[in-house]
Protein backbone atom coordinates (compact mmCIF):
# COMPACT_ATOMS: atom_id res chain seq x y z
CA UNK A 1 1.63 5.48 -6.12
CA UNK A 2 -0.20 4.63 -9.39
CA UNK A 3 -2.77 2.01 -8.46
CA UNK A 4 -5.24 0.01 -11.06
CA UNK A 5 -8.94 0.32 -10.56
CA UNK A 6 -10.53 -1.42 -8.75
CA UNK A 7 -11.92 -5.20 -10.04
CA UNK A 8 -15.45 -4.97 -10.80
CA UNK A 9 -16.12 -7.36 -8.24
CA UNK A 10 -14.44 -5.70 -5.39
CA UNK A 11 -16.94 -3.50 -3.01
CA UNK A 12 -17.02 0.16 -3.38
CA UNK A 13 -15.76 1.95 -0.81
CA UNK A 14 -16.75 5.56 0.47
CA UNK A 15 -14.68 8.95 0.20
CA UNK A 16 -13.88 8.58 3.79
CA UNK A 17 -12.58 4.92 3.58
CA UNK A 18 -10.59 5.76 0.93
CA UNK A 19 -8.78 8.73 2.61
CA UNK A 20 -8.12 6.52 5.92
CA UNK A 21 -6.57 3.77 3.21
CA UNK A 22 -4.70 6.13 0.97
CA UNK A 23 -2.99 7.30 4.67
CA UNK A 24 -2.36 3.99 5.96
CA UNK A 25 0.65 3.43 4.66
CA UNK A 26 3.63 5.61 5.69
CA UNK A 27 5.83 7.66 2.57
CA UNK A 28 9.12 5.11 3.57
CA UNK A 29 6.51 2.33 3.02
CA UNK A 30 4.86 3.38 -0.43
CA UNK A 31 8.80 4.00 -1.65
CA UNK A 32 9.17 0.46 -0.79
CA UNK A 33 6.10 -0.55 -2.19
CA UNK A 34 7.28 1.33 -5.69
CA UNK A 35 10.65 -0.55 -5.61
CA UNK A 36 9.28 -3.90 -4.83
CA UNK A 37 6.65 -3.45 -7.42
CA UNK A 38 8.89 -2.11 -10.22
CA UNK A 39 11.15 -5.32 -9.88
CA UNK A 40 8.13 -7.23 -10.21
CA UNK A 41 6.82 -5.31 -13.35
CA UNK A 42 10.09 -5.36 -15.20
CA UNK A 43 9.89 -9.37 -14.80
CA UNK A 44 6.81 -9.25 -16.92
CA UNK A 45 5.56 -12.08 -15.23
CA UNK A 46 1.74 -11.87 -14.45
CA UNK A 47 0.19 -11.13 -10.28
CA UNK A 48 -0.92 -15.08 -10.24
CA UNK A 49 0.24 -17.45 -7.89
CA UNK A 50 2.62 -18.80 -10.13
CA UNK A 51 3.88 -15.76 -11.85
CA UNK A 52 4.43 -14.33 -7.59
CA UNK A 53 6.03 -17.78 -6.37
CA UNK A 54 8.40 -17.52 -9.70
CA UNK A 55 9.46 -13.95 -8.90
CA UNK A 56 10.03 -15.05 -4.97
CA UNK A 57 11.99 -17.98 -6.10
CA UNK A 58 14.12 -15.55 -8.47
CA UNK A 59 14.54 -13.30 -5.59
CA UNK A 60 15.83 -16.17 -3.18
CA UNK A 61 18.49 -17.01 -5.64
CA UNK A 62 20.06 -13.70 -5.89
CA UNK A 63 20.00 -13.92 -2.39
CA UNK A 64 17.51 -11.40 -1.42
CA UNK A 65 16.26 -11.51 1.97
CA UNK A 66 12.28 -12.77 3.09
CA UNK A 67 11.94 -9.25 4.49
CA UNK A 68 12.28 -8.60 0.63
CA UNK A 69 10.19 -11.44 -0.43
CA UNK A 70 7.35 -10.36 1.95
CA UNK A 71 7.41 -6.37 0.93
CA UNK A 72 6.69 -7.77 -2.36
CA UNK A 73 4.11 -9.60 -1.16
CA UNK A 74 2.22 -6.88 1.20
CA UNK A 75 2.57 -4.66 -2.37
CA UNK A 76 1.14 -6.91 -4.25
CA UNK A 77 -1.77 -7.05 -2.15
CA UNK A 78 -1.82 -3.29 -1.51
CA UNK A 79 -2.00 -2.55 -5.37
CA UNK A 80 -4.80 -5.21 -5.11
CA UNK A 81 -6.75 -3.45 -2.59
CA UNK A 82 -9.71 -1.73 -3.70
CA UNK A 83 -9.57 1.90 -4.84
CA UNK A 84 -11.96 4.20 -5.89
């Protein structure tokens, strides 16, 4: 999984911490991670609070379940996570 650097303002985290992160998350879950996260992409809207709650809204209207809603959610804050 392609993940952005990490915000200047995030901590730096060591070699070690990283490894322990990068294998937190199980294969099944980074594939559903991907999918959430290329839905969201395509939309072109931005990772704010609106541009998430818009996206959510979208999803509960094609009648997408919260499990769906939340993966989106954990990914979002996944991608967010710092990464060295």
């Amino acid at each position: 999984m392609n993940l952005p650097a990490p915000a200047a303002d995030l901590p730096e985290v060591s070699a070690g911490t990283a490894a322990l992160i990068g294998a937190s998350k199980s294969p099944n879950t980074l594939r559903a991670y991907r999918a959430a996260l290329g839905g969201f992409d395509a939309s072109g809207r931005p990772a704010t609070d609106e541009g998430v709650a818009a996206h959510v809204a979208d999803l509960a209207a094609a009648g997408r379940s919260v499990a769906t809603a939340r993966t989106l959610v954990a990914a979002l804050m996944f991608r967010a996570a710092p990464n060295p």
